[in-house]
Protein backbone atom coordinates (compact mmCIF):
# COMPACT_ATOMS: atom_id res chain seq x y z
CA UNK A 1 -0.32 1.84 -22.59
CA UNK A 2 -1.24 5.40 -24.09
CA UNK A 3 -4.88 4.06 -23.65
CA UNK A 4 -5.09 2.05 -20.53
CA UNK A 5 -6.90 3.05 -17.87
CA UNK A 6 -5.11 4.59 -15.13
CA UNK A 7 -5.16 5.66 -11.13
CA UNK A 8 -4.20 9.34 -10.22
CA UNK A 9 -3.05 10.73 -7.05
CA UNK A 10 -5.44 13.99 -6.99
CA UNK A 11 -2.43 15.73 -4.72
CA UNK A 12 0.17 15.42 -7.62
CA UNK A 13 -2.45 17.24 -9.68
CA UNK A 14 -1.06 20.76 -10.80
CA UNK A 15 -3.34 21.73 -13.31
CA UNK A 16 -6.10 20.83 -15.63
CA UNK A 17 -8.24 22.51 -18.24
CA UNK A 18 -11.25 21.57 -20.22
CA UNK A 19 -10.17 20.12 -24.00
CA UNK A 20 -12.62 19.90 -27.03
CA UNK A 21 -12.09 16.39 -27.19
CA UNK A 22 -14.91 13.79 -25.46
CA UNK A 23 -13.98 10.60 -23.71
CA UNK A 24 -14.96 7.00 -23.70
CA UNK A 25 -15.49 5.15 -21.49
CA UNK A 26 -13.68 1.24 -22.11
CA UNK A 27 -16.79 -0.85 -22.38
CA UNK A 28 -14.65 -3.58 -20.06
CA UNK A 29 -13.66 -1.11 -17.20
CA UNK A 30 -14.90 -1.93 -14.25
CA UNK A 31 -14.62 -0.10 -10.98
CA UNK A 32 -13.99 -3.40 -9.02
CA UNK A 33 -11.32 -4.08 -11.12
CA UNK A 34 -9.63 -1.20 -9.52
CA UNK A 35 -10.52 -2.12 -6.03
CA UNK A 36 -9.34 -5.30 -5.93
CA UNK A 37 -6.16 -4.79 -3.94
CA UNK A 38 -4.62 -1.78 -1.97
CA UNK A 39 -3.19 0.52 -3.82
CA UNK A 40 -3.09 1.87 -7.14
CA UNK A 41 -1.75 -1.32 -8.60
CA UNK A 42 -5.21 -2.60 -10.07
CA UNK A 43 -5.75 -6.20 -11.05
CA UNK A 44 -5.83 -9.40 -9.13
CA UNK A 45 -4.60 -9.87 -5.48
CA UNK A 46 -1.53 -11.79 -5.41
CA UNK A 47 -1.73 -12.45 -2.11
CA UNK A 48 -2.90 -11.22 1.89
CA UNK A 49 -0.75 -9.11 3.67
CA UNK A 50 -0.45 -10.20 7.26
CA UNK A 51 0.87 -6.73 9.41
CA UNK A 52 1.35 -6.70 13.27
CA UNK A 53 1.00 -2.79 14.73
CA UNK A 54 2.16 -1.49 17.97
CA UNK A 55 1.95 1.53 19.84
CA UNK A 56 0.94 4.63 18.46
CA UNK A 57 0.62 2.92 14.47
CA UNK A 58 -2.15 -0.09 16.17
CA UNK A 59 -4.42 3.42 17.40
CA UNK A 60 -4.01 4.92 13.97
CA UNK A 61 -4.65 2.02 11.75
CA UNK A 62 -7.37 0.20 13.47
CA UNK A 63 -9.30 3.49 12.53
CA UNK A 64 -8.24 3.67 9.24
CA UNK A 65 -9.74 2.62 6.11
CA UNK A 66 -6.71 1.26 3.37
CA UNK A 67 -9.12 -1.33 1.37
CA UNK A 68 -13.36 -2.58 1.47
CA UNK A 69 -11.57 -6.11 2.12
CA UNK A 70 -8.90 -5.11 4.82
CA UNK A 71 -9.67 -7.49 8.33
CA UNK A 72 -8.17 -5.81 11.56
CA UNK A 73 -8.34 -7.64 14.65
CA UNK A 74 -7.67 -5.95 18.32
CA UNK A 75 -4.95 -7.68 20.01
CA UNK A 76 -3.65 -7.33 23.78
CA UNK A 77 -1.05 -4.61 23.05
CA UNK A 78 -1.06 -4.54 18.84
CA UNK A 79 -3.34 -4.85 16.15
CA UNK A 80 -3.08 -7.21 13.09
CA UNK A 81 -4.16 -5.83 9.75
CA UNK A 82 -4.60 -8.86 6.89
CA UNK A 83 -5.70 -7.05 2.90
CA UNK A 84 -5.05 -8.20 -0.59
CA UNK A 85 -2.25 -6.92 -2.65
CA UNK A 86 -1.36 -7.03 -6.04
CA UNK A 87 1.80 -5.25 -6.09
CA UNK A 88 4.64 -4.83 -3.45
CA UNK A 89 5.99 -1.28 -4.17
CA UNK A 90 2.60 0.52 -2.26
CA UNK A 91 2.51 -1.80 0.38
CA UNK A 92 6.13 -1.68 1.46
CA UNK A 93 5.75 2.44 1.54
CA UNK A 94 3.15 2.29 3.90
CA UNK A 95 4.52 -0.68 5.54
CA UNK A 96 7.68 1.78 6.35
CA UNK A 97 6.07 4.85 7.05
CA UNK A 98 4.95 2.93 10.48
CA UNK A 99 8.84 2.03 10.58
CA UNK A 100 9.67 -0.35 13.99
CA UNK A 101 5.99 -0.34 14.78
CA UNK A 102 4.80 -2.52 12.02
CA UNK A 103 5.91 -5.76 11.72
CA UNK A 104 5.02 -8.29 8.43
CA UNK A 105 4.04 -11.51 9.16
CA UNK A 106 3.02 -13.14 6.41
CA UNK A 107 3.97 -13.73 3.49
CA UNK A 108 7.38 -14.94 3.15
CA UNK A 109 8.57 -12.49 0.48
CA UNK A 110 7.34 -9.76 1.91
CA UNK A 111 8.96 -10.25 5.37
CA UNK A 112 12.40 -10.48 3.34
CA UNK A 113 11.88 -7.59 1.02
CA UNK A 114 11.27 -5.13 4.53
CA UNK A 115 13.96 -6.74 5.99
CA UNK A 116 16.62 -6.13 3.27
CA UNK A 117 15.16 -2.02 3.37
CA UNK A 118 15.53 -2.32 6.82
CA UNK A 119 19.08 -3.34 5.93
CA UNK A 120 19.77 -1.07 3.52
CA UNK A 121 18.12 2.07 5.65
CA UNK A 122 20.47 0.48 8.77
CA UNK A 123 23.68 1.37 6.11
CA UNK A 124 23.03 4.59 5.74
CA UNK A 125 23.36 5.48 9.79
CA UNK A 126 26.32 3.22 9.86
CA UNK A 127 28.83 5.17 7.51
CA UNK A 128 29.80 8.70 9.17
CA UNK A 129 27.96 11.71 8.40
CA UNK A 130 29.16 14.31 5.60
């Protein structure tokens, strides 16, 4: 792991400093290895994300870019992303950020993994406040 090739957030970066040591490069990396699927969870898509936006969310993400294979199409009143994934935990995040203006529809899991945060989130509200 100490040697695997990894994706940083440049925001989390605090600090860095120039070291005596030289690096090299893995002769497999590849760059499209890494772009794959959204996120930084490289490696094969394990499936296509199928999300429905509304409102304000379908004007902000049919102008944004998330991945080089993401498809957006413009529907009456919502817009339907469809992009490759390889991991859930990314997806989900941005998925929620949206929160009742994005919708999942495809696939399966996915839909039931937002619906038990939803669930979860919808506990938290139901318990009276400390």
């Amino acid at each position: 792991m100490r040697n695997d090739t990894r994706l940083f957030h440049v925001a989390r970066i605090n600090s860095s400093e120039l070291g005596s040591s030289h690096y090299a490069q893995n002769a497999t990396f590849s760059l499209d290895d890494l772009d794959r699927s959204f996120g930084i969870f490289s490696g094969n898509p394990a499936y296509t994300a199928v999300i429905s936006f509304s409102g304000s969310a379908a004007d902000l993400v049919k102008n944004q870019y998330w991945h080089r294979d993401q498809l957006i199409s413009q529907k009456k009143d919502h817009v339907v992303m469809s992009l490759p994934v390889s991991d859930d935990r990314e997806i989900m995040m941005k998925i929620l950020q949206f929160g009742a203006q994005a919708k999942v529809l495809e696939p399966a899991h996915l839909v039931e993994k937002i619906e038990r945060e939803a669930a979860a989130m919808s506990t938290l509200y139901d318990q009276p406040s400390h």
